[in-house]
N, C-alpha and C. Protein backbone atom coordinates (compact mmCIF):
# COMPACT_ATOMS: atom_id res chain seq x y z
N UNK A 1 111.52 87.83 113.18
CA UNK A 1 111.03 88.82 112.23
C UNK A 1 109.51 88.94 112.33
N UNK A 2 109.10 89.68 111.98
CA UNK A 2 107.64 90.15 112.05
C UNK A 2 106.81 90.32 110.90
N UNK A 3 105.82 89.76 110.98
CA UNK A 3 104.95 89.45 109.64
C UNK A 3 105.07 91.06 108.86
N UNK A 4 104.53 91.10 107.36
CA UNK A 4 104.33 91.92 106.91
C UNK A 4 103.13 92.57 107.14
N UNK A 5 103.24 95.07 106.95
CA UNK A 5 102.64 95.63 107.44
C UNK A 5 101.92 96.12 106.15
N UNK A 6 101.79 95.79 105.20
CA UNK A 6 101.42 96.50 103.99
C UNK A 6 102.31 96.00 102.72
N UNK A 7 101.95 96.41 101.48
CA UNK A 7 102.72 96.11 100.25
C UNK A 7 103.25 97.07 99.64
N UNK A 8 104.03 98.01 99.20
CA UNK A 8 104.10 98.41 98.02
C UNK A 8 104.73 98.62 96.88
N UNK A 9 104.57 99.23 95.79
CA UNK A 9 104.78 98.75 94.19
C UNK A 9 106.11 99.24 94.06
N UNK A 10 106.42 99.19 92.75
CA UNK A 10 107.96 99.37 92.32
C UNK A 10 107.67 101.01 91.96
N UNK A 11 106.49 101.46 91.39
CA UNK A 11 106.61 102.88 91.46
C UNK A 11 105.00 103.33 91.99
N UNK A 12 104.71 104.51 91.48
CA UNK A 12 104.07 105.03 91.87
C UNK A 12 102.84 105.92 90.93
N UNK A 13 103.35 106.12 90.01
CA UNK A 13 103.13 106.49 88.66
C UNK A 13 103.63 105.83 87.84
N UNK A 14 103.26 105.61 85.92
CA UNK A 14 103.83 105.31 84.91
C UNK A 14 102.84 105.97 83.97
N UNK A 15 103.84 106.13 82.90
CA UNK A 15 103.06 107.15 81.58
C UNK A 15 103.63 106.44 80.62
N UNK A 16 102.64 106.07 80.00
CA UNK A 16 103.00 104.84 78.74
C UNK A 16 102.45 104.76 77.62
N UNK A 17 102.83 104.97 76.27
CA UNK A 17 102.25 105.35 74.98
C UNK A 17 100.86 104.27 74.39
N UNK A 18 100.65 104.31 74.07
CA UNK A 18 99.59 103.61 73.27
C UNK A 18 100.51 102.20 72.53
N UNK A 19 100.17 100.72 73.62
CA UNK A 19 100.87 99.83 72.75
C UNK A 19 102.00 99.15 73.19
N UNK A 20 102.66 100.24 74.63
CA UNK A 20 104.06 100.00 75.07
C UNK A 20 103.23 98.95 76.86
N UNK A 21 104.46 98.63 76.64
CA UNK A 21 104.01 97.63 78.08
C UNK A 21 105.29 98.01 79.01
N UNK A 22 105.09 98.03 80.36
CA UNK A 22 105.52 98.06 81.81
C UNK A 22 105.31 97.18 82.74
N UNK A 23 106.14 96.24 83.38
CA UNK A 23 106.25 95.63 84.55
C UNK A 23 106.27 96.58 86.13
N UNK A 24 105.49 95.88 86.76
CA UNK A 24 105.87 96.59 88.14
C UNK A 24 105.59 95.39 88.76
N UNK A 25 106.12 95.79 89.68
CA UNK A 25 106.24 94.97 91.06
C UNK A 25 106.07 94.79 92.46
N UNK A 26 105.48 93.77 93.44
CA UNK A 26 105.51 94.03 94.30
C UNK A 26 106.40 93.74 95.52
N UNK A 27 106.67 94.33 96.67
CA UNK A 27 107.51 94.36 97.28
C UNK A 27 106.79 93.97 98.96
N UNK A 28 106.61 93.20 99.68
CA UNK A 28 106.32 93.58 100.90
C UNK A 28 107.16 94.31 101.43
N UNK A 29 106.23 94.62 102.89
CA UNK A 29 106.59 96.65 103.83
C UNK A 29 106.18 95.47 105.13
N UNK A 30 108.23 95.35 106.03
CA UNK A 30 108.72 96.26 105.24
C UNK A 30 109.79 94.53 104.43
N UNK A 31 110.52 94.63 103.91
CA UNK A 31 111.55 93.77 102.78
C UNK A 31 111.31 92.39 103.29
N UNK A 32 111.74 92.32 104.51
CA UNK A 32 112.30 91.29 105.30
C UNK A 32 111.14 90.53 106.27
N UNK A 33 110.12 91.16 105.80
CA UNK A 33 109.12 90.74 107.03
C UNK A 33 108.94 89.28 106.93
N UNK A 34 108.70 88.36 107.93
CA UNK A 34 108.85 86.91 108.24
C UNK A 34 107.35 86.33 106.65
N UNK A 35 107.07 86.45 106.46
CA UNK A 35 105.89 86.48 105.40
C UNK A 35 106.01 86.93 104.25
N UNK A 36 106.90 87.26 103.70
CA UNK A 36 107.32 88.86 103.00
C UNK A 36 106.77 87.64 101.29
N UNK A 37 107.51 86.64 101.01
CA UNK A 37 107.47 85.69 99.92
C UNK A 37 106.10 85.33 99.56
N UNK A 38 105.29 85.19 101.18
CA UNK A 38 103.66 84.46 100.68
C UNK A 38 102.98 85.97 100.25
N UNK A 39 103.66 87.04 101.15
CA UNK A 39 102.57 87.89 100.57
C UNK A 39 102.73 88.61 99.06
N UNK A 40 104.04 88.57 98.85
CA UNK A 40 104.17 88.93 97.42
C UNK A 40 103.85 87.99 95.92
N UNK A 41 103.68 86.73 96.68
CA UNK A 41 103.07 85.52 95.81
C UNK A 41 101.70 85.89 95.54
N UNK A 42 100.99 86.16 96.62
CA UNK A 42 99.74 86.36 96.32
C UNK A 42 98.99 87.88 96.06
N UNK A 43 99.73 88.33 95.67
CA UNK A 43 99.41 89.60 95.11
C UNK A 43 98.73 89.36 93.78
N UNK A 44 97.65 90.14 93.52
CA UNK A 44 96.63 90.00 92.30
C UNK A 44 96.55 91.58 91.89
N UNK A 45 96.93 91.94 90.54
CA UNK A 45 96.61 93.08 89.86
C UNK A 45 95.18 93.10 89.28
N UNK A 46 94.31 94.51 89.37
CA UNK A 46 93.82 95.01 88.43
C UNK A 46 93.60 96.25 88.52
N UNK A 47 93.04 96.42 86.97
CA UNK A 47 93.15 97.99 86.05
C UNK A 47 91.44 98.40 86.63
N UNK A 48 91.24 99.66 86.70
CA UNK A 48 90.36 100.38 86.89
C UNK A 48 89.63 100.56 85.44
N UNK A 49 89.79 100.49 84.53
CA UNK A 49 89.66 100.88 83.58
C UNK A 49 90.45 100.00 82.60
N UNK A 50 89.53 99.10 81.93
CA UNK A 50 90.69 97.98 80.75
C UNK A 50 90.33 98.42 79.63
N UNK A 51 90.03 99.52 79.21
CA UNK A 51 89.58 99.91 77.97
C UNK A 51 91.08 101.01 78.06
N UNK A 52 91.48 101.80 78.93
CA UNK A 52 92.96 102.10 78.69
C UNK A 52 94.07 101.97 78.65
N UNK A 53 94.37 100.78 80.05
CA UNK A 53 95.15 99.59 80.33
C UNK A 53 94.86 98.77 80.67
N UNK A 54 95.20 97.80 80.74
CA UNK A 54 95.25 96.37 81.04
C UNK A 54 96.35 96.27 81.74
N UNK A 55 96.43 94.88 82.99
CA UNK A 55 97.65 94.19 83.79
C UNK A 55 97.45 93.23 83.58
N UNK A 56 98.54 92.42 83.75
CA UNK A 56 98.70 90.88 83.95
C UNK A 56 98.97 90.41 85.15
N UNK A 57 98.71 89.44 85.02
CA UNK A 57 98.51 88.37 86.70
C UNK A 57 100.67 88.56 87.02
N UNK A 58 101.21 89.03 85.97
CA UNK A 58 102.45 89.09 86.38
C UNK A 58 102.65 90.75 86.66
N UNK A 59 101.84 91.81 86.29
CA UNK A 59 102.09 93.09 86.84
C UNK A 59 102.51 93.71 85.35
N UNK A 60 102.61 93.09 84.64
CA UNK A 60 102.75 93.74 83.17
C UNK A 60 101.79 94.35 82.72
N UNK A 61 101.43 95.78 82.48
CA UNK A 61 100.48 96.87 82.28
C UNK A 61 101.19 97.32 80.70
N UNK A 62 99.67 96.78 80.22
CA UNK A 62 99.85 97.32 78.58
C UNK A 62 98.70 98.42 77.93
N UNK A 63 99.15 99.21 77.56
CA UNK A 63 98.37 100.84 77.23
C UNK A 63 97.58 100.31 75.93
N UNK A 64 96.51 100.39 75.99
CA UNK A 64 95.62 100.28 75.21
C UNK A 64 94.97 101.19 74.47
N UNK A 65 94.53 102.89 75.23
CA UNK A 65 94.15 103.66 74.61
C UNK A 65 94.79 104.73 75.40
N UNK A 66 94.23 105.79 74.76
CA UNK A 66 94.67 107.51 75.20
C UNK A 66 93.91 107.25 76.72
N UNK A 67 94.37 107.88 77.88
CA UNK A 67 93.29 108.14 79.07
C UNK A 67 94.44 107.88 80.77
N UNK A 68 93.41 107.65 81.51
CA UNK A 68 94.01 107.70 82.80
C UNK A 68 93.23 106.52 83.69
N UNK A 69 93.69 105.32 84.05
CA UNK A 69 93.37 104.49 85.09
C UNK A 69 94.38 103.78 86.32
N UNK A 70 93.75 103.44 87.00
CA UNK A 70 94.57 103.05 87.92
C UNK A 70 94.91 101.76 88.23
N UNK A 71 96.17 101.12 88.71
CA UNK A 71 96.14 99.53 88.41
C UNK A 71 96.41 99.60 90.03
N UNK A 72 95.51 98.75 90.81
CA UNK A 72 95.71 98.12 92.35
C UNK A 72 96.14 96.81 92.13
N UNK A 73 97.22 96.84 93.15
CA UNK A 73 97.32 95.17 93.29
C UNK A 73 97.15 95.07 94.95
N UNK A 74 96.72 94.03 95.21
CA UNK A 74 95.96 93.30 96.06
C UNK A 74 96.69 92.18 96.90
N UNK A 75 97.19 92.08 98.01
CA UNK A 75 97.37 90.96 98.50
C UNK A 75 97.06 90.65 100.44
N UNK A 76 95.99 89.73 99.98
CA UNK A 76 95.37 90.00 101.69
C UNK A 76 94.68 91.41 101.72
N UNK A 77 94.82 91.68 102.87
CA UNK A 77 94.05 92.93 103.32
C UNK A 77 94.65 94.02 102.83
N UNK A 78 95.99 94.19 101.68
CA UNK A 78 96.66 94.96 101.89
C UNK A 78 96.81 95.36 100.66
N UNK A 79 97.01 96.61 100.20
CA UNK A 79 96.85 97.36 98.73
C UNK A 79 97.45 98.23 98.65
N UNK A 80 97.75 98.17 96.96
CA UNK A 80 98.41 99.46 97.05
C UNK A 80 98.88 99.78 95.36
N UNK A 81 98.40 101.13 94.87
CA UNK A 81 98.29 101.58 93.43
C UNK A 81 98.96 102.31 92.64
N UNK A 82 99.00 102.17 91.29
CA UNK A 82 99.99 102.98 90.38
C UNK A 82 99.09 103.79 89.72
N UNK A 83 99.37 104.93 89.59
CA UNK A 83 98.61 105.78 88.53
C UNK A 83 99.67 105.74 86.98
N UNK A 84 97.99 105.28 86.25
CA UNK A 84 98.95 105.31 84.64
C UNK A 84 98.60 106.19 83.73
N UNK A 85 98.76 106.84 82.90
CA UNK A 85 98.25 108.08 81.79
C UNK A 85 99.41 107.70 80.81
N UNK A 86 98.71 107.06 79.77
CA UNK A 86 98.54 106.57 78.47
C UNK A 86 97.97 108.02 77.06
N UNK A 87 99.25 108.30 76.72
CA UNK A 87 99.26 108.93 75.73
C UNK A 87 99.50 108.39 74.53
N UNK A 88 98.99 109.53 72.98
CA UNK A 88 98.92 108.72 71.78
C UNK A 88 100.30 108.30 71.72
N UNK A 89 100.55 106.86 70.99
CA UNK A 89 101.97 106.54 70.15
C UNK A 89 102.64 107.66 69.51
């Protein structure tokens, strides 16, 4: 098998009220790659903006205010992002 070529998330977008929380996830690209476990271990989230959302070191994105940021997660050289837009409760 052949090392992994990239990461990416469980989606692609999420729209989440003021308050509500979302998990995402990462997946190495492509499933099966010989590496696929270390590189999804070491995947690290963050928010562009923590004044609208926030992530957790587990990928749990919680809406904080009205607005639009982006959460990257990170593992190795390799990235890859969700767009979130956080509307009122």
């Amino acid at each position: 098998m052949a090392p992994a070529t990239g990461i990416t998330l469980s989606q692609k977008t999420a729209s989440l009220k003021v308050g509500a929380t979302k998990q995402i996830t990462v997946s190495a690209d492509p499933v099966d790659a010989s590496d696929a476990s270390d590189v999804v271990s070491a995947a690290k989230f963050v928010s562009s903006d923590t004044g609208v959302a926030t992530v957790a070191a587990d990928g749990t994105i919680t809406a904080v205010a009205v607005g639009s940021t982006t959460i990257t997660a990170t593992s190795g050289s390799f990235t890859a992002t969700v767009a979130v837009t956080v509307s009122a409760a």
